[in-house]
C-alpha atoms as a PDB file:
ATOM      1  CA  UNK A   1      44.529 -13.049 -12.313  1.00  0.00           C
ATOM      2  CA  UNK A   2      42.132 -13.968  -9.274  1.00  0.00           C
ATOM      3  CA  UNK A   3      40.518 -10.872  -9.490  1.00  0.00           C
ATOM      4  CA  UNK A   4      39.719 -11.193 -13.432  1.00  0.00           C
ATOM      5  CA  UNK A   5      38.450 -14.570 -12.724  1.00  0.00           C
ATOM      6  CA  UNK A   6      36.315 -13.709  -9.839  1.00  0.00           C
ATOM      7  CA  UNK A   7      35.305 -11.056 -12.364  1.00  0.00           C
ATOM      8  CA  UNK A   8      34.416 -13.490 -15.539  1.00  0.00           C
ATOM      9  CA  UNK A   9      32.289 -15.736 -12.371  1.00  0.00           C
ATOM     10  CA  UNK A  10      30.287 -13.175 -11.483  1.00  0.00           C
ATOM     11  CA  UNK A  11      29.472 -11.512 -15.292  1.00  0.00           C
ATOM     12  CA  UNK A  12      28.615 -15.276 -16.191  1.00  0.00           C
ATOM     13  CA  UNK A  13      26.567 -16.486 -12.788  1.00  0.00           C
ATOM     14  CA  UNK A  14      24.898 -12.720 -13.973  1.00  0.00           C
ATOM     15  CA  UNK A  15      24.348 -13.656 -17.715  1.00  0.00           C
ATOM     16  CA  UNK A  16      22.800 -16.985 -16.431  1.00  0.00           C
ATOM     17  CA  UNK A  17      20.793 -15.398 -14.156  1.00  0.00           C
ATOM     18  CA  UNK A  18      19.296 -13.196 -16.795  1.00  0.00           C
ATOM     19  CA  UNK A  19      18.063 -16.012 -19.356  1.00  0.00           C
ATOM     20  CA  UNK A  20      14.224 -14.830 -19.078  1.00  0.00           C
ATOM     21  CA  UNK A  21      14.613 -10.928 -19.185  1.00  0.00           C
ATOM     22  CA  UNK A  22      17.317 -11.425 -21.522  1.00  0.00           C
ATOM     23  CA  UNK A  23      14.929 -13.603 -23.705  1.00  0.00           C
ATOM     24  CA  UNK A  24      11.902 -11.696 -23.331  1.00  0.00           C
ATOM     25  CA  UNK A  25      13.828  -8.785 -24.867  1.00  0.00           C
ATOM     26  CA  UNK A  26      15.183 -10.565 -27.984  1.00  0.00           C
ATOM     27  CA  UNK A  27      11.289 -11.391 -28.243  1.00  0.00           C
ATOM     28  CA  UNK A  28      10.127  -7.795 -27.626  1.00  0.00           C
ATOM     29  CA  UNK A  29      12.946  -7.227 -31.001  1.00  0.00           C
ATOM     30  CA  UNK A  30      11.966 -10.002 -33.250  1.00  0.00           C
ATOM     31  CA  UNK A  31       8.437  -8.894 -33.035  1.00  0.00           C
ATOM     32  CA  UNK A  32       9.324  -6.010 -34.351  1.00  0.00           C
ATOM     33  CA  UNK A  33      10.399  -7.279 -37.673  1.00  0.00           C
ATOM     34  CA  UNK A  34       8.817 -11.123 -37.284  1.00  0.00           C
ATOM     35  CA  UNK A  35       5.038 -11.127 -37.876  1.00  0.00           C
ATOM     36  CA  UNK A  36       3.088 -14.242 -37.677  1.00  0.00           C
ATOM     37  CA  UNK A  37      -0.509 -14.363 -40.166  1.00  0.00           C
ATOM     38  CA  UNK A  38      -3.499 -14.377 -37.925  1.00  0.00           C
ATOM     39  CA  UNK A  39      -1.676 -13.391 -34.585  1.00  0.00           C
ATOM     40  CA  UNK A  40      -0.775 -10.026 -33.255  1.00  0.00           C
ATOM     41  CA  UNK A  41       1.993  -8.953 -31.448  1.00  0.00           C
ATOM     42  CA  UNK A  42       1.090  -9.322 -28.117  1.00  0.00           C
ATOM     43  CA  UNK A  43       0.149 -12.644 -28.266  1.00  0.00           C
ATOM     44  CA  UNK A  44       2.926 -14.068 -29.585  1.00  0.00           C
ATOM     45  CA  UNK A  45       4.717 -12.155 -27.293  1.00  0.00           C
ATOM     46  CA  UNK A  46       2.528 -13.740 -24.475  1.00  0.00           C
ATOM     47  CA  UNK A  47       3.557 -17.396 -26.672  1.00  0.00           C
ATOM     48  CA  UNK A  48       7.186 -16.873 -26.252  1.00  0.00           C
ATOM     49  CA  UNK A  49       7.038 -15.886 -22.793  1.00  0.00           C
ATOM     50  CA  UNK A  50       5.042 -19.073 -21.520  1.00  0.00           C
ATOM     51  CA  UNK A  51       6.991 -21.645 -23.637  1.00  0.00           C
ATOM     52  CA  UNK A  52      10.319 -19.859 -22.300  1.00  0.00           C
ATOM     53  CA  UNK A  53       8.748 -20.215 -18.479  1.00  0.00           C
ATOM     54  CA  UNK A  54       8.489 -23.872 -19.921  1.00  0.00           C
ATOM     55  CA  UNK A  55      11.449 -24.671 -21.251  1.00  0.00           C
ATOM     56  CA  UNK A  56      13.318 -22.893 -18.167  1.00  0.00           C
ATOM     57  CA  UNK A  57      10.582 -25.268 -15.590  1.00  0.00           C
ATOM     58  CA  UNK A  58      11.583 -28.285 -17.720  1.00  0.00           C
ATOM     59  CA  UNK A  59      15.283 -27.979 -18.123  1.00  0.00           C
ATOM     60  CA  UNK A  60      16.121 -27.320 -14.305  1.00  0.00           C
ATOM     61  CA  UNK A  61      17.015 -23.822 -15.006  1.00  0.00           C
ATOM     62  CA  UNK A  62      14.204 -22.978 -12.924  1.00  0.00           C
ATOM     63  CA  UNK A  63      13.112 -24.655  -9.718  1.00  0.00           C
ATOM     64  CA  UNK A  64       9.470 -25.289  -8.849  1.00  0.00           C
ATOM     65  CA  UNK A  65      10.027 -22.959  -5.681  1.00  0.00           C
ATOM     66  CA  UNK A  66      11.258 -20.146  -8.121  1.00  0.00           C
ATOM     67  CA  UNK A  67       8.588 -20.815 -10.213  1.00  0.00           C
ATOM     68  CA  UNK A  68       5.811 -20.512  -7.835  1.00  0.00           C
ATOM     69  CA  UNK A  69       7.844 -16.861  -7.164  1.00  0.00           C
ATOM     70  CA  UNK A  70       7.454 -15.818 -10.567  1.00  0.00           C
ATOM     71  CA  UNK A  71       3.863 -16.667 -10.786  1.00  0.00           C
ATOM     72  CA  UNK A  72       3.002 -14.677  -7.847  1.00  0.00           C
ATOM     73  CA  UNK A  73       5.048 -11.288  -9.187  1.00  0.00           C
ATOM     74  CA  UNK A  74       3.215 -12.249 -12.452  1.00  0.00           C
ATOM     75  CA  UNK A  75       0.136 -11.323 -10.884  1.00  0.00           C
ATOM     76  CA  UNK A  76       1.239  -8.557  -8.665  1.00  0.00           C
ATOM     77  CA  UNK A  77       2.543  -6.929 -11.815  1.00  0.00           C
ATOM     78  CA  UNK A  78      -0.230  -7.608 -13.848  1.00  0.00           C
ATOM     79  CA  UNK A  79      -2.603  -5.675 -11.530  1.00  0.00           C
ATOM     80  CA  UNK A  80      -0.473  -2.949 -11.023  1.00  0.00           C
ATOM     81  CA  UNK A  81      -0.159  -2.875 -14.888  1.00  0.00           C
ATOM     82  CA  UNK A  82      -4.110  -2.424 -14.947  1.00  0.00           C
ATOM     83  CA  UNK A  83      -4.192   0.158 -12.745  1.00  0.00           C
ATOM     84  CA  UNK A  84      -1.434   1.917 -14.640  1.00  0.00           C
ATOM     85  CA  UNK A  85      -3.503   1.997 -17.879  1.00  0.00           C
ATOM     86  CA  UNK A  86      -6.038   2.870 -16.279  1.00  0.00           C
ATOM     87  CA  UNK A  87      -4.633   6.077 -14.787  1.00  0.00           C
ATOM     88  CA  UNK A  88      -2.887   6.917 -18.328  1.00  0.00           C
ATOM     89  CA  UNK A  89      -0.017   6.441 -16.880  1.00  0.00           C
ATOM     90  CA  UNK A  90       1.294   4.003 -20.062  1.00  0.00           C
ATOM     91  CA  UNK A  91      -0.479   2.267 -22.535  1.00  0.00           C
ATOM     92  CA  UNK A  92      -0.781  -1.084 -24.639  1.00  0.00           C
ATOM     93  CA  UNK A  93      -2.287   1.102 -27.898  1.00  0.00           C
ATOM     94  CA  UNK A  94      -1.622  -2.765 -30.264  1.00  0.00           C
ATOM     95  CA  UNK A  95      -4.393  -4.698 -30.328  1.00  0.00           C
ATOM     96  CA  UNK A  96      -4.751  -8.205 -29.041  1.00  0.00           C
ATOM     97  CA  UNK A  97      -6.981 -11.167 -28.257  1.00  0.00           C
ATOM     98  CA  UNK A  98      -4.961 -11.582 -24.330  1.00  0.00           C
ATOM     99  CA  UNK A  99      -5.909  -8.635 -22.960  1.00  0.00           C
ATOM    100  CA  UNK A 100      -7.132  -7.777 -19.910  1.00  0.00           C
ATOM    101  CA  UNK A 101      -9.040  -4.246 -19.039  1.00  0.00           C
ATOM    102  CA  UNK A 102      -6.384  -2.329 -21.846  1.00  0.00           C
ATOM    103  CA  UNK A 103      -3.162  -4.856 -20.411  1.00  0.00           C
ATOM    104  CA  UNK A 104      -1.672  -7.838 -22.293  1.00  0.00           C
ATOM    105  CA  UNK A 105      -1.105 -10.384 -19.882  1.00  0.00           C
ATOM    106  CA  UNK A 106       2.682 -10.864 -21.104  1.00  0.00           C
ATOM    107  CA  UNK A 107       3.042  -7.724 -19.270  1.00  0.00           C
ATOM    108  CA  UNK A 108       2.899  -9.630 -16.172  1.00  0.00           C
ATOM    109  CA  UNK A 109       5.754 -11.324 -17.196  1.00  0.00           C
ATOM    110  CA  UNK A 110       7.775  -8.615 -17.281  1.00  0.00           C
ATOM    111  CA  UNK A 111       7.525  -8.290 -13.592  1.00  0.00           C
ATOM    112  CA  UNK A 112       7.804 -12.067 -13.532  1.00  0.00           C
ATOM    113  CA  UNK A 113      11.257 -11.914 -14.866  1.00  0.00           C
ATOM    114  CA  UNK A 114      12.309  -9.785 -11.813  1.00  0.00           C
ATOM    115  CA  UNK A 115      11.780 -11.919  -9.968  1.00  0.00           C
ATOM    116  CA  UNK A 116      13.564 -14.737 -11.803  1.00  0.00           C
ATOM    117  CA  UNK A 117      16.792 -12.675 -11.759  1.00  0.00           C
ATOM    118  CA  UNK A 118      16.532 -12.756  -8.303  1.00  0.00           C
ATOM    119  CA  UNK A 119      15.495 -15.766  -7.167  1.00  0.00           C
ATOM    120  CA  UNK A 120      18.362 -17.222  -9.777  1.00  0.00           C
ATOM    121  CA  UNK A 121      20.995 -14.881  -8.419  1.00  0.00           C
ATOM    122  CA  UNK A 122      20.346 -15.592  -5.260  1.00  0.00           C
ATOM    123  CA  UNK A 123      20.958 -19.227  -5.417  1.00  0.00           C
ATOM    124  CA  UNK A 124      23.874 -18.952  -8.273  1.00  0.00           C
ATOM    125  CA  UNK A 125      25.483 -16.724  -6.130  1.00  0.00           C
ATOM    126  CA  UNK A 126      25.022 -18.125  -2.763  1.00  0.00           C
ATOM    127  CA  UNK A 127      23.501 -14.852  -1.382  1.00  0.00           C
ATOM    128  CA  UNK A 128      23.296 -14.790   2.278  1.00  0.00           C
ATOM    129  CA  UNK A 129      21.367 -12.020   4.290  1.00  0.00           C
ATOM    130  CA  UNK A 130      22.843 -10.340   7.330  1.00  0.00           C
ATOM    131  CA  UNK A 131      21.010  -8.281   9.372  1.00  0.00           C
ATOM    132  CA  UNK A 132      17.187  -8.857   8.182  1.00  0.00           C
ATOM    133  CA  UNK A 133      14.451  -6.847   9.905  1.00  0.00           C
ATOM    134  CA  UNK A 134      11.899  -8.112  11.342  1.00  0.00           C
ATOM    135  CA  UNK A 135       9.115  -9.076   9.331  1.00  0.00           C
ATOM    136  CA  UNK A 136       6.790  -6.264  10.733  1.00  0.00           C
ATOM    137  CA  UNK A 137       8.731  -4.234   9.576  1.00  0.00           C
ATOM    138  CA  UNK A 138       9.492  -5.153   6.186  1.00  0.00           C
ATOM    139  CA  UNK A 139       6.230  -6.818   5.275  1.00  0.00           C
ATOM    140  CA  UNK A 140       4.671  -3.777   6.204  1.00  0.00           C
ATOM    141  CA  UNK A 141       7.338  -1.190   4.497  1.00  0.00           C
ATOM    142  CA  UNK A 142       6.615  -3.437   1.609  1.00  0.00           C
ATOM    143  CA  UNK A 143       2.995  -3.238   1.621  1.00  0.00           C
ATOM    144  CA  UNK A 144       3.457   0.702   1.774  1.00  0.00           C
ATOM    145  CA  UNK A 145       5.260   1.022  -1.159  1.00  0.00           C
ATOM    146  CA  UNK A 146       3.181  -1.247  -3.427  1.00  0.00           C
ATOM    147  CA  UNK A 147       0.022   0.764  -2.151  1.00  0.00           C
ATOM    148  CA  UNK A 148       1.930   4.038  -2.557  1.00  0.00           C
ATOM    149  CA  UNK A 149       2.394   2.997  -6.241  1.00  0.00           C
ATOM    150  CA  UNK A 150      -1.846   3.636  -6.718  1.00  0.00           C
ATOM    151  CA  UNK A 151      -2.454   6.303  -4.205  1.00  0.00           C
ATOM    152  CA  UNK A 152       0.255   8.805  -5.498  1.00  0.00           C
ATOM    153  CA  UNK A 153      -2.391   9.466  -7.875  1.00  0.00           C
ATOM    154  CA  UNK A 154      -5.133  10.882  -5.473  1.00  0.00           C
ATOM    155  CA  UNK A 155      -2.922  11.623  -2.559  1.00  0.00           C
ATOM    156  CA  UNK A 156       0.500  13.091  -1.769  1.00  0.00           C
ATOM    157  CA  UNK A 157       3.605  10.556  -3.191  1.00  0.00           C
ATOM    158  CA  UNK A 158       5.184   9.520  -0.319  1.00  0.00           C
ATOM    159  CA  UNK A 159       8.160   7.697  -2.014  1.00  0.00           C
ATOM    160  CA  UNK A 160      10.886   9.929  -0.503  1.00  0.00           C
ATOM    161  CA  UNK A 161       9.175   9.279   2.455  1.00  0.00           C
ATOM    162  CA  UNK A 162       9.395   5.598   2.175  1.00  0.00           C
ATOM    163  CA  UNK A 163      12.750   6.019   0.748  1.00  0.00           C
ATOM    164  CA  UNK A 164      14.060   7.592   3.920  1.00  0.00           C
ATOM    165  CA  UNK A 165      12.401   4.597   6.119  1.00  0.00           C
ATOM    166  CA  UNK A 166      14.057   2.132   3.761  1.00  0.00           C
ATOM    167  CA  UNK A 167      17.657   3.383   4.905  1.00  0.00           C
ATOM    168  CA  UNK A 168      16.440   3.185   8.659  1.00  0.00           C
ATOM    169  CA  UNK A 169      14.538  -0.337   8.347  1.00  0.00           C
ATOM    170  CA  UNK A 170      17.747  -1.575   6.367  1.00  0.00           C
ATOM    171  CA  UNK A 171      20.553   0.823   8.089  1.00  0.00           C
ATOM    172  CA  UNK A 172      22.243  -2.632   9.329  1.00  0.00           C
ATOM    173  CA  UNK A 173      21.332  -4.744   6.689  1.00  0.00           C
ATOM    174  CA  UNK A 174      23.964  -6.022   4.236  1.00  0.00           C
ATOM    175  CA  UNK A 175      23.744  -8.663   1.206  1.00  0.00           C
ATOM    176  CA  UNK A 176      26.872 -11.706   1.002  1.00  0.00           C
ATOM    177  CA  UNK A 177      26.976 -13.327  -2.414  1.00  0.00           C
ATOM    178  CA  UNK A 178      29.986 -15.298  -3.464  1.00  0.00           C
ATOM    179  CA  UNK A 179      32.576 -15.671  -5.983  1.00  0.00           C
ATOM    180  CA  UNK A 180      34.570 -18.919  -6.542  1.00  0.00           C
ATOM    181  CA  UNK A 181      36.528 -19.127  -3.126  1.00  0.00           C
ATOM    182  CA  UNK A 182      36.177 -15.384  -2.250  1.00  0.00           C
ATOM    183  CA  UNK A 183      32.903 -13.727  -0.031  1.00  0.00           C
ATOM    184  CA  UNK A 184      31.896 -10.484  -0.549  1.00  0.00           C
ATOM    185  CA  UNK A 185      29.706  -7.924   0.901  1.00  0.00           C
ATOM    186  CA  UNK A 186      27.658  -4.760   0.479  1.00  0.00           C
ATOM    187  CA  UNK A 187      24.968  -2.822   2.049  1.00  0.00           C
ATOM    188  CA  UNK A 188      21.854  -4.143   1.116  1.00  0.00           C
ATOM    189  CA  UNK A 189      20.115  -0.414  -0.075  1.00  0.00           C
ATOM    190  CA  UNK A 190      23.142  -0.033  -2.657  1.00  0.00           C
ATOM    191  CA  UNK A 191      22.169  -3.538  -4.186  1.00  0.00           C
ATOM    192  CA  UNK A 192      18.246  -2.251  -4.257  1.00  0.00           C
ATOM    193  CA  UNK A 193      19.827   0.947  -6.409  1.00  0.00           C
ATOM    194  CA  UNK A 194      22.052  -0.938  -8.566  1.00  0.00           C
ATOM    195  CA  UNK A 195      19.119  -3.327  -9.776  1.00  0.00           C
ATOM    196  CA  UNK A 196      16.745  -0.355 -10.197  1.00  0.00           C
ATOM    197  CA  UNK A 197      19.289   1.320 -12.405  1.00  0.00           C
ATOM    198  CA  UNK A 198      19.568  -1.383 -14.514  1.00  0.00           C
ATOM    199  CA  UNK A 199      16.130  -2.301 -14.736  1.00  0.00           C
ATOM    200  CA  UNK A 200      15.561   1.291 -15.771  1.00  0.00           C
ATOM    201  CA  UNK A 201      17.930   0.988 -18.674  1.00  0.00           C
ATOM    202  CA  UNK A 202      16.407  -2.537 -19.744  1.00  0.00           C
ATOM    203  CA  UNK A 203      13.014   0.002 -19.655  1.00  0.00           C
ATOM    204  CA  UNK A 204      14.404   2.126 -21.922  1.00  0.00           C
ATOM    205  CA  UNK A 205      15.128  -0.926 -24.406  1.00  0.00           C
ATOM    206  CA  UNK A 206      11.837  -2.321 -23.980  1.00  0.00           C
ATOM    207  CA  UNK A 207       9.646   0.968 -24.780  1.00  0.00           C
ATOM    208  CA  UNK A 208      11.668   1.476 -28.090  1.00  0.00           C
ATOM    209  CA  UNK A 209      10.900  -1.457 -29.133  1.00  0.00           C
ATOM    210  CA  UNK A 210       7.226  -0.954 -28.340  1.00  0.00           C
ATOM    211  CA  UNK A 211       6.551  -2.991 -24.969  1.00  0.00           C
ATOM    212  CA  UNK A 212       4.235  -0.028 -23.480  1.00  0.00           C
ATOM    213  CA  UNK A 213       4.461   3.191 -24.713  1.00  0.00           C
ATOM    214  CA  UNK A 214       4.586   6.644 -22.121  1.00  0.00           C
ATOM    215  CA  UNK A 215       2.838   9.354 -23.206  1.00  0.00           C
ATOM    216  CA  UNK A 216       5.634  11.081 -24.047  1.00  0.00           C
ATOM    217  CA  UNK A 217       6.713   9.062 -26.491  1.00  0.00           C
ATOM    218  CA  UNK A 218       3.652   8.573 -28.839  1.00  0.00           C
ATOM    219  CA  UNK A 219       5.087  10.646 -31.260  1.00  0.00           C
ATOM    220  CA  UNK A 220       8.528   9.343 -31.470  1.00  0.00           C
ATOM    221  CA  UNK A 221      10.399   7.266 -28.730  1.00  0.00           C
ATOM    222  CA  UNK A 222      12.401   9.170 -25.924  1.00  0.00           C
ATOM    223  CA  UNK A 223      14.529   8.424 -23.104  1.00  0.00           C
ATOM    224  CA  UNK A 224      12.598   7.377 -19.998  1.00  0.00           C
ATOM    225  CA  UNK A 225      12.757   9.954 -17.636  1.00  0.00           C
ATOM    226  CA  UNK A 226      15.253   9.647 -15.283  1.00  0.00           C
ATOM    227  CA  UNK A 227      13.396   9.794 -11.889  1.00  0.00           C
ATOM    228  CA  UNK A 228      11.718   6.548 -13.055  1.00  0.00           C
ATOM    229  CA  UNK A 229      14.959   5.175 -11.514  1.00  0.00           C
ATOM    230  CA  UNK A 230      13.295   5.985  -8.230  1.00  0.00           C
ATOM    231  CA  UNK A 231      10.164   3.781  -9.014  1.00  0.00           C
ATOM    232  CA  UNK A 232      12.141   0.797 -10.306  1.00  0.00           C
ATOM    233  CA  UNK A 233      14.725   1.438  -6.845  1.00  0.00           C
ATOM    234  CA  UNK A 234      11.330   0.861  -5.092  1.00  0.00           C
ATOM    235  CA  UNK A 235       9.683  -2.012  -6.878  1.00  0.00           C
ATOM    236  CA  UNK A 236      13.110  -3.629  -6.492  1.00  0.00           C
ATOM    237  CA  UNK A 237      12.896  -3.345  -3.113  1.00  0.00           C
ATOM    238  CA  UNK A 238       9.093  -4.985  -2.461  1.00  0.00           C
ATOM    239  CA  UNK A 239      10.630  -8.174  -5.345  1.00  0.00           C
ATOM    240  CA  UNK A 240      13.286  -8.611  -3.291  1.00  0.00           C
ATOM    241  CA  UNK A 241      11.363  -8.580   0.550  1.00  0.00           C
ATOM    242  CA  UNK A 242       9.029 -11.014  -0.694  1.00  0.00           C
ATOM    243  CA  UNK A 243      11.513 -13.238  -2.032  1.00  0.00           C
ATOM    244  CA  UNK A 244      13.411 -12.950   1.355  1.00  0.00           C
ATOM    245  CA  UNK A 245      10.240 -13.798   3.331  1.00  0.00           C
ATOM    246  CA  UNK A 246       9.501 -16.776   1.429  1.00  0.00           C
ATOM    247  CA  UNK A 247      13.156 -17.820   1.524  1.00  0.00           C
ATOM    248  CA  UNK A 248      13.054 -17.369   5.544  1.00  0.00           C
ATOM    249  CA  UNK A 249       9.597 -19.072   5.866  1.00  0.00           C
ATOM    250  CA  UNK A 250      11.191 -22.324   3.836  1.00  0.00           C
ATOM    251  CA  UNK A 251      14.161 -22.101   6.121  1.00  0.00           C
ATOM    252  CA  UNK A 252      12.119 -22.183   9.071  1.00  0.00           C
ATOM    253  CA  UNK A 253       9.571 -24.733   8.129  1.00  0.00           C
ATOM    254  CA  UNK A 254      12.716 -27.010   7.035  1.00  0.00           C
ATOM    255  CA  UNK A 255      14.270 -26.120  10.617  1.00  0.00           C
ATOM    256  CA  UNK A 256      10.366 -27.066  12.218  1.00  0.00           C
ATOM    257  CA  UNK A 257      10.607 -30.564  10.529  1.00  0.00           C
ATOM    258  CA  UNK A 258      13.652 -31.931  11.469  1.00  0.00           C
ATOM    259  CA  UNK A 259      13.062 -30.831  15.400  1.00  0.00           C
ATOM    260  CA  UNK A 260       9.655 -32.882  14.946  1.00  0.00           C
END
């Protein structure tokens, strides 16, 4: 009986964690079949997602710490998302009055709502870090990968490479999150997988219902190729140092403060 209650704590601290991806997908679906006269699709998409960020701010589902998280993932997304189009990589092919260079600018939000699972898991669950790098390291692991994402283009992909540094920089690094009365722990690199495996299904659910289309799947929708898993795994991993970072730079500013 402790175990299935530990087990209904963490699927609901989960669920509540996931209001905003969760929502933005019920919006990607009632697009689908809701049209409003005069606006297209991706605006109200965009419309939904800021009155959601709202409503999340506003109701103290969201703190204003998280929020200045989100907004800063909104943007890292969104130029990614640029460059992405850009290369052919995906595309927006609806028309719309909030886009920028060939991207909606909900698609930022998309990335944005990474970052609010994690910032809201993290503090639902009570996550505790053990073993964290130093910040030379991870910072600049984490600027690697993001710049790997636009140079894999021109250059050789290095993401196996930077896949293999990721399980020395983190060998000793494991994640704490809590249940009830119980503590539990695993190594930090499984908890970068897990996310990006999940994240990669959630993909698959928002190209069929026609968030970005792959070029594969102009003709009819398909499954997202598998190895995709291995870009999410990696994105995962740059959401979650930055969130870390800012989380350590609070705790140390708070710690500078009260010695003053």
């Amino acid at each position: 009986m402790v175990y299935l209650r530990q087990l209904y704590d963490f699927a609901y601290q989960q669920a509540m964690s996931c209001i905003f991806p969760v929502s933005i997908f019920l919006t990607l679906a009632l697009s689908k079949v809701l049209h409003v006269p005069g606006l297209y699709r991706y605006d109200f998409i965009l419309l939904i997602c800021l009155l959601i960020q709202y409503v999340m701010y506003n109701t103290g589902l969201e703190t204003k710490d998280e929020l200045k998280v989100i907004s800063v993932f909104h943007l890292i997304g969104l130029a990614l998302e640029i460059y992405k189009v850009h290369t052919a990589s995906w595309s927006y092919p609806e028309p719309a009055w909030t886009k920028v260079m060939g991207v909606p600018l909900y698609s930022g939000f998309m990335y944005a709502s990474v970052a609010s699972y994690m910032c809201q898991s993290w503090r639902r669950l009570r996550l505790q870090v053990h073993g964290w790098p130093s910040a030379v390291w991870t910072v600049a692991l984490g600027g690697m990968i993001y710049l790997n994402f636009f140079t894999h283009h021109y250059v050789y992909d290095f993401r196996w490479v930077l896949t293999a540094l990721l399980f020395i920089v983190f060998f000793r690094t494991s994640v704490q999150f809590s249940l009830q009365q119980a503590t539990y722990k695993m190594p930090l690199v499984l908890s970068f997988f897990l996310i990006g495996f999940f994240i990669w299904i959630a993909e698959n659910i928002a190209t069929f219902f026609g968030a970005w289309q792959y070029p594969n799947q102009r003709e009819a929708w398909q499954l997202v190729h598998i190895g995709k898993i291995s870009s999410w795994f990696l994105l995962v991993v740059i959401s979650f140092i930055i969130v870390a970072q800012l989380k350590h730079l609070k705790v140390r500013k708070i710690k500078a403060s009260h010695n003053y």
